[in-house]
Protein backbone atom coordinates (compact mmCIF):
# COMPACT_ATOMS: atom_id res chain seq x y z
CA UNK A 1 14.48 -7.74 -21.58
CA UNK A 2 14.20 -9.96 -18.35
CA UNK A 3 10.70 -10.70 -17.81
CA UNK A 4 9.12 -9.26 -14.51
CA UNK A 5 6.20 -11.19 -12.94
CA UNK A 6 4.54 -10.18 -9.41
CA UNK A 7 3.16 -13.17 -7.89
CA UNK A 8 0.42 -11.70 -5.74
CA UNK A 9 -3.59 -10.88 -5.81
CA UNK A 10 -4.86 -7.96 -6.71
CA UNK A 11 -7.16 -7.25 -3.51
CA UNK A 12 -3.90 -7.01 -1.39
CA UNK A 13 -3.35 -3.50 -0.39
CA UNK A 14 0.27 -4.50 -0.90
CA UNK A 15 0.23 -6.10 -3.86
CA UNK A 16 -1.43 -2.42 -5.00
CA UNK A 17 1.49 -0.91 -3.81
CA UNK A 18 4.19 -2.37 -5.65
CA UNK A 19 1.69 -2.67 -8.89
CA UNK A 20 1.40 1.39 -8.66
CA UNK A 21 5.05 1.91 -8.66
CA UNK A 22 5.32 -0.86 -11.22
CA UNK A 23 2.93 1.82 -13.39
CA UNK A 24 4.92 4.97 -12.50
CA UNK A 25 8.33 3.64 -13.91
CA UNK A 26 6.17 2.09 -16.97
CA UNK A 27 7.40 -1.32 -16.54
CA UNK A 28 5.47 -4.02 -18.36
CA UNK A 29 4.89 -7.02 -15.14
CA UNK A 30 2.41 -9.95 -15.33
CA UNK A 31 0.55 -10.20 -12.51
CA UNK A 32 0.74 -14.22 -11.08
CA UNK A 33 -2.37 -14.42 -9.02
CA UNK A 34 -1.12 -16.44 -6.24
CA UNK A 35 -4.17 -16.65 -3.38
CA UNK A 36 -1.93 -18.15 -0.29
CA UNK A 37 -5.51 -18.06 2.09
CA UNK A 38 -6.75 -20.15 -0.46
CA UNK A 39 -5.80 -23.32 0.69
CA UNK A 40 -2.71 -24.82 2.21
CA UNK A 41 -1.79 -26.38 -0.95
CA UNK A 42 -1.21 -22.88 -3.02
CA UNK A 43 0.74 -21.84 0.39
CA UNK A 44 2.89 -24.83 0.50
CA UNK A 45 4.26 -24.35 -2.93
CA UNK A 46 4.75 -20.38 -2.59
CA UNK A 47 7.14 -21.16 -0.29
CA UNK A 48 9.87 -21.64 -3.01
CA UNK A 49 9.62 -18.03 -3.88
CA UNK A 50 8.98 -17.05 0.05
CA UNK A 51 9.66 -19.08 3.20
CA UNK A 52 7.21 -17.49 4.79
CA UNK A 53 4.24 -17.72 2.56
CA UNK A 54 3.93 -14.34 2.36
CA UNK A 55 2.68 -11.81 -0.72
CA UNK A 56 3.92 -10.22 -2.84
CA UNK A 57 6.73 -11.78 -4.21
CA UNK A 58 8.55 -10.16 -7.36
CA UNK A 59 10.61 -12.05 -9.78
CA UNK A 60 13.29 -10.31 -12.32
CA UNK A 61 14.39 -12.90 -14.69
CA UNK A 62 16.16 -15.26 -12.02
CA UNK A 63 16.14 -12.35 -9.36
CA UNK A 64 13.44 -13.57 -6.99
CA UNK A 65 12.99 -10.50 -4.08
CA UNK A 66 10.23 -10.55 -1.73
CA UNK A 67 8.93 -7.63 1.45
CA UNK A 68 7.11 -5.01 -0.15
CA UNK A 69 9.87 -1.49 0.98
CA UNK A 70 12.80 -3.83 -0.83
CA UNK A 71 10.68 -4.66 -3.44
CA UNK A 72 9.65 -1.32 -4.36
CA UNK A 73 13.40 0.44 -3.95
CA UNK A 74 14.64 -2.07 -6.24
CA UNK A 75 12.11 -1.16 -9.13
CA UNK A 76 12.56 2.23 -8.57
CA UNK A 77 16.53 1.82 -8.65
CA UNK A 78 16.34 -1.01 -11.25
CA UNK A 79 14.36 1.02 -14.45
CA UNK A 80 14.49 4.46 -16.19
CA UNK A 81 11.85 6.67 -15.89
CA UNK A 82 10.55 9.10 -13.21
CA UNK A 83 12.50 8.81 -9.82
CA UNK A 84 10.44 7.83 -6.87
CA UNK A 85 12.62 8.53 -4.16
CA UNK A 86 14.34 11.91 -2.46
CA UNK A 87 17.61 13.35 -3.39
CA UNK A 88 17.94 14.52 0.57
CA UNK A 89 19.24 12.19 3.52
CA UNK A 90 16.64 14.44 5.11
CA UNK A 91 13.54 13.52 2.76
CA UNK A 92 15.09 10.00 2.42
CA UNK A 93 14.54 9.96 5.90
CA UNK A 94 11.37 10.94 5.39
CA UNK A 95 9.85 8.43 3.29
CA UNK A 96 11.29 5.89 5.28
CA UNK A 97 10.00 7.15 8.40
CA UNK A 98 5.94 7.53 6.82
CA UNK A 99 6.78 3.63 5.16
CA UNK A 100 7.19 2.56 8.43
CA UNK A 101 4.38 3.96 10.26
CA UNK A 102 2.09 2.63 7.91
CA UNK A 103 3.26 -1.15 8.10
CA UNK A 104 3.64 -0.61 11.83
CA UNK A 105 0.41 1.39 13.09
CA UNK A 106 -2.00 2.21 10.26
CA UNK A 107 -2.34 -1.20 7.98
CA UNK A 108 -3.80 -3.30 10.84
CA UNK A 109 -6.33 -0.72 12.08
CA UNK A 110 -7.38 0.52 8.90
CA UNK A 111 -7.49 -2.48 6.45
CA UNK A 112 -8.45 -5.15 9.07
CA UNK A 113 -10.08 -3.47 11.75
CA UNK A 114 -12.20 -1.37 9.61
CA UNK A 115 -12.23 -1.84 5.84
CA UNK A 116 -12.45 -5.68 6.71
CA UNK A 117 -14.55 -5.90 9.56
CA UNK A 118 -17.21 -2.96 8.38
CA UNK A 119 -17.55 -4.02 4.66
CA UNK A 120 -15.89 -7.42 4.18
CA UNK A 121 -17.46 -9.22 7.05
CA UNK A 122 -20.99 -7.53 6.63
CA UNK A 123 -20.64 -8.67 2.85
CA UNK A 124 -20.01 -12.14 4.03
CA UNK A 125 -22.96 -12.27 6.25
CA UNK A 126 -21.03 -12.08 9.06
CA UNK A 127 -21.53 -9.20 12.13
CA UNK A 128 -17.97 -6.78 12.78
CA UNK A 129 -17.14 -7.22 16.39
CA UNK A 130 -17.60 -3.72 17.77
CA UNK A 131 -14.63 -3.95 20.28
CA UNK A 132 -12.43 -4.47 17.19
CA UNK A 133 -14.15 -1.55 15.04
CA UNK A 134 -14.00 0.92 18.30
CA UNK A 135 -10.12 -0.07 18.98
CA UNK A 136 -9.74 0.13 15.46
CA UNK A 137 -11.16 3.84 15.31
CA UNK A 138 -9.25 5.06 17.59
CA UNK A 139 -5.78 3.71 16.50
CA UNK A 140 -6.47 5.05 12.68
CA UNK A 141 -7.55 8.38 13.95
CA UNK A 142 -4.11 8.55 15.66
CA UNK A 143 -2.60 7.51 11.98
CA UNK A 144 -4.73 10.32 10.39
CA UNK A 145 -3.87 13.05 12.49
CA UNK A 146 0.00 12.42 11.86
CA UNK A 147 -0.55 11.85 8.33
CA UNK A 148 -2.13 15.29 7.93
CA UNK A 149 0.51 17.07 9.73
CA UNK A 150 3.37 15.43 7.57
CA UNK A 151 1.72 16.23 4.88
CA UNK A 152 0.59 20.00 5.63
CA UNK A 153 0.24 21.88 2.48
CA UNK A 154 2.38 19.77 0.40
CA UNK A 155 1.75 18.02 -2.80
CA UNK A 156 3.06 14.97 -1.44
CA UNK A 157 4.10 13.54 2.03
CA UNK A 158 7.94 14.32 0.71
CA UNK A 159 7.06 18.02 -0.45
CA UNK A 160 6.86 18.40 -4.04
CA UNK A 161 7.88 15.06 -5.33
CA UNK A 162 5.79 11.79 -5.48
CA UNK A 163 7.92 9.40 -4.01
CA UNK A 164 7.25 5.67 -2.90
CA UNK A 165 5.98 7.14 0.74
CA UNK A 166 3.10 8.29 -1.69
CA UNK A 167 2.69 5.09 -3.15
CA UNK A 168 2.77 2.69 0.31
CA UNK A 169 -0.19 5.17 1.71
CA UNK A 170 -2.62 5.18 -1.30
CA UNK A 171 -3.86 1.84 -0.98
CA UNK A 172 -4.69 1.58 2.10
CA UNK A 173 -6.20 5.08 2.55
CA UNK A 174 -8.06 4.20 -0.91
CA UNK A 175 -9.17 0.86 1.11
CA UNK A 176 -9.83 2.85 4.46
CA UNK A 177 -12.04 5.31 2.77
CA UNK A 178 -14.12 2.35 0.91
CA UNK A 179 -16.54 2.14 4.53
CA UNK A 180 -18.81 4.65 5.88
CA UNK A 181 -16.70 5.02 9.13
CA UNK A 182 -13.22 5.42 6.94
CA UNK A 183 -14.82 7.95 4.93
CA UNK A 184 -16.51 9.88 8.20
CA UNK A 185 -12.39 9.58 9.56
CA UNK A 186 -11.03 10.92 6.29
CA UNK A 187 -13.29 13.67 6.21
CA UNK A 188 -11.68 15.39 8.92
CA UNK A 189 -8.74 15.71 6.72
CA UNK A 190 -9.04 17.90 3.68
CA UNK A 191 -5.65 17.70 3.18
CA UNK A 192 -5.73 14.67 2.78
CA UNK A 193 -8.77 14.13 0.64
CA UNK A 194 -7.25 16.51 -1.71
CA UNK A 195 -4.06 14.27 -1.58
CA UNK A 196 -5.82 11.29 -2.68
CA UNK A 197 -7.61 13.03 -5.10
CA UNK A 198 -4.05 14.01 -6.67
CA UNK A 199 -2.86 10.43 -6.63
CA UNK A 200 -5.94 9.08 -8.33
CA UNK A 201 -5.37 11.27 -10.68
CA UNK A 202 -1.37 10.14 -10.59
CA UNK A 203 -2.47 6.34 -10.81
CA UNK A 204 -5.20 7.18 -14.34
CA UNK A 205 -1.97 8.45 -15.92
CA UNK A 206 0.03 5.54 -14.98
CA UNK A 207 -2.43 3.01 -16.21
């Protein structure tokens, strides 16, 4: 067996991501802690696994693959066990389409703008910037509403199946609702709250 290693840290909503579908297909991983906003020297030698400097970064035996959506498709394609993605072009679609509007409108509002600068900053001493928070607000509430309404009265956001759209929302509606003001935003959800509920539930089994 080809040893898989994530280089990564755990706080990263994305490193949480791949790490919970790494669970749901029970593949054993070590996790390589690999801070690159450490310091420049950590970043400089990343950047033989990713030319960016970015995280995560997963390594298969010599296969080194790094952005999160290939990253996940290629565990879920590459072991047995439970199959996290739709049998449908149509739900395909799907999962694709809720991926991307979480990289592309929900991540920076509600991990940065919110989770950060309402309990990270605050934690550090430091004061959130209320423009930031307010813009913030408004752009997650935007997220939530179209979250809710994929969802409806599904189990998951790709009907009955828990697919890797599932798994690239969790963290960062797990890290949203860690503030006072992501909690007062999820509460106008219950569908929602009942979904995370379901995939905290999903991620105890996995453990």
């Amino acid at each position: 067996m080809q040893a898989v290693q994530l280089h990564a840290i755990k706080q990263s909503v994305y490193c949480q991501i791949v790490t919970l579908v790494l669970r749901l297909k029970n593949v054993d991983f070590q996790l390589i802690e690999t801070n690159v906003f450490a310091c420049e020297e950590i970043k400089a030698s990343h950047a033989v696994l990713h030319p960016f400097k970015k995280i995560p970064v997963l390594t298969h035996g010599d296969f080194t693959l790094y952005e999160t959506v290939a990253i996940t498709r290629y565990i879920d394609e590459s072991f047995a066990g439970r199959v996290l993605q739709p049998t449908t072009a149509a739900q395909r679609a799907k999962m694709t389409q809720i991926i991307s509007l979480m990289d592309s409108y929900a991540y920076q509002p509600m991990v940065w703008g919110i989770y950060v600068e309402c309990s990270v900053r605050p934690a550090r001493g430091e004061q959130p910037t209320p423009e930031v928070v307010t813009a913030a607000i408004e752009a997650a509430s935007v997220c939530l509403n179209v979250l809710a309404e994929l969802l409806a009265e599904q189990s998951y956001f790709c009907s009955e199946q828990l697919t890797l759209a599932d798994c690239h929302v969790q963290p960062m509606l797990e890290c949203l609702g860690k503030c006072l003001q992501g909690k007062a935003l999820l509460r106008n959800h219950p569908n929602l709250q009942q979904w995370l509920l379901r995939m905290q539930q999903q991620v105890a089994l996995a453990r």
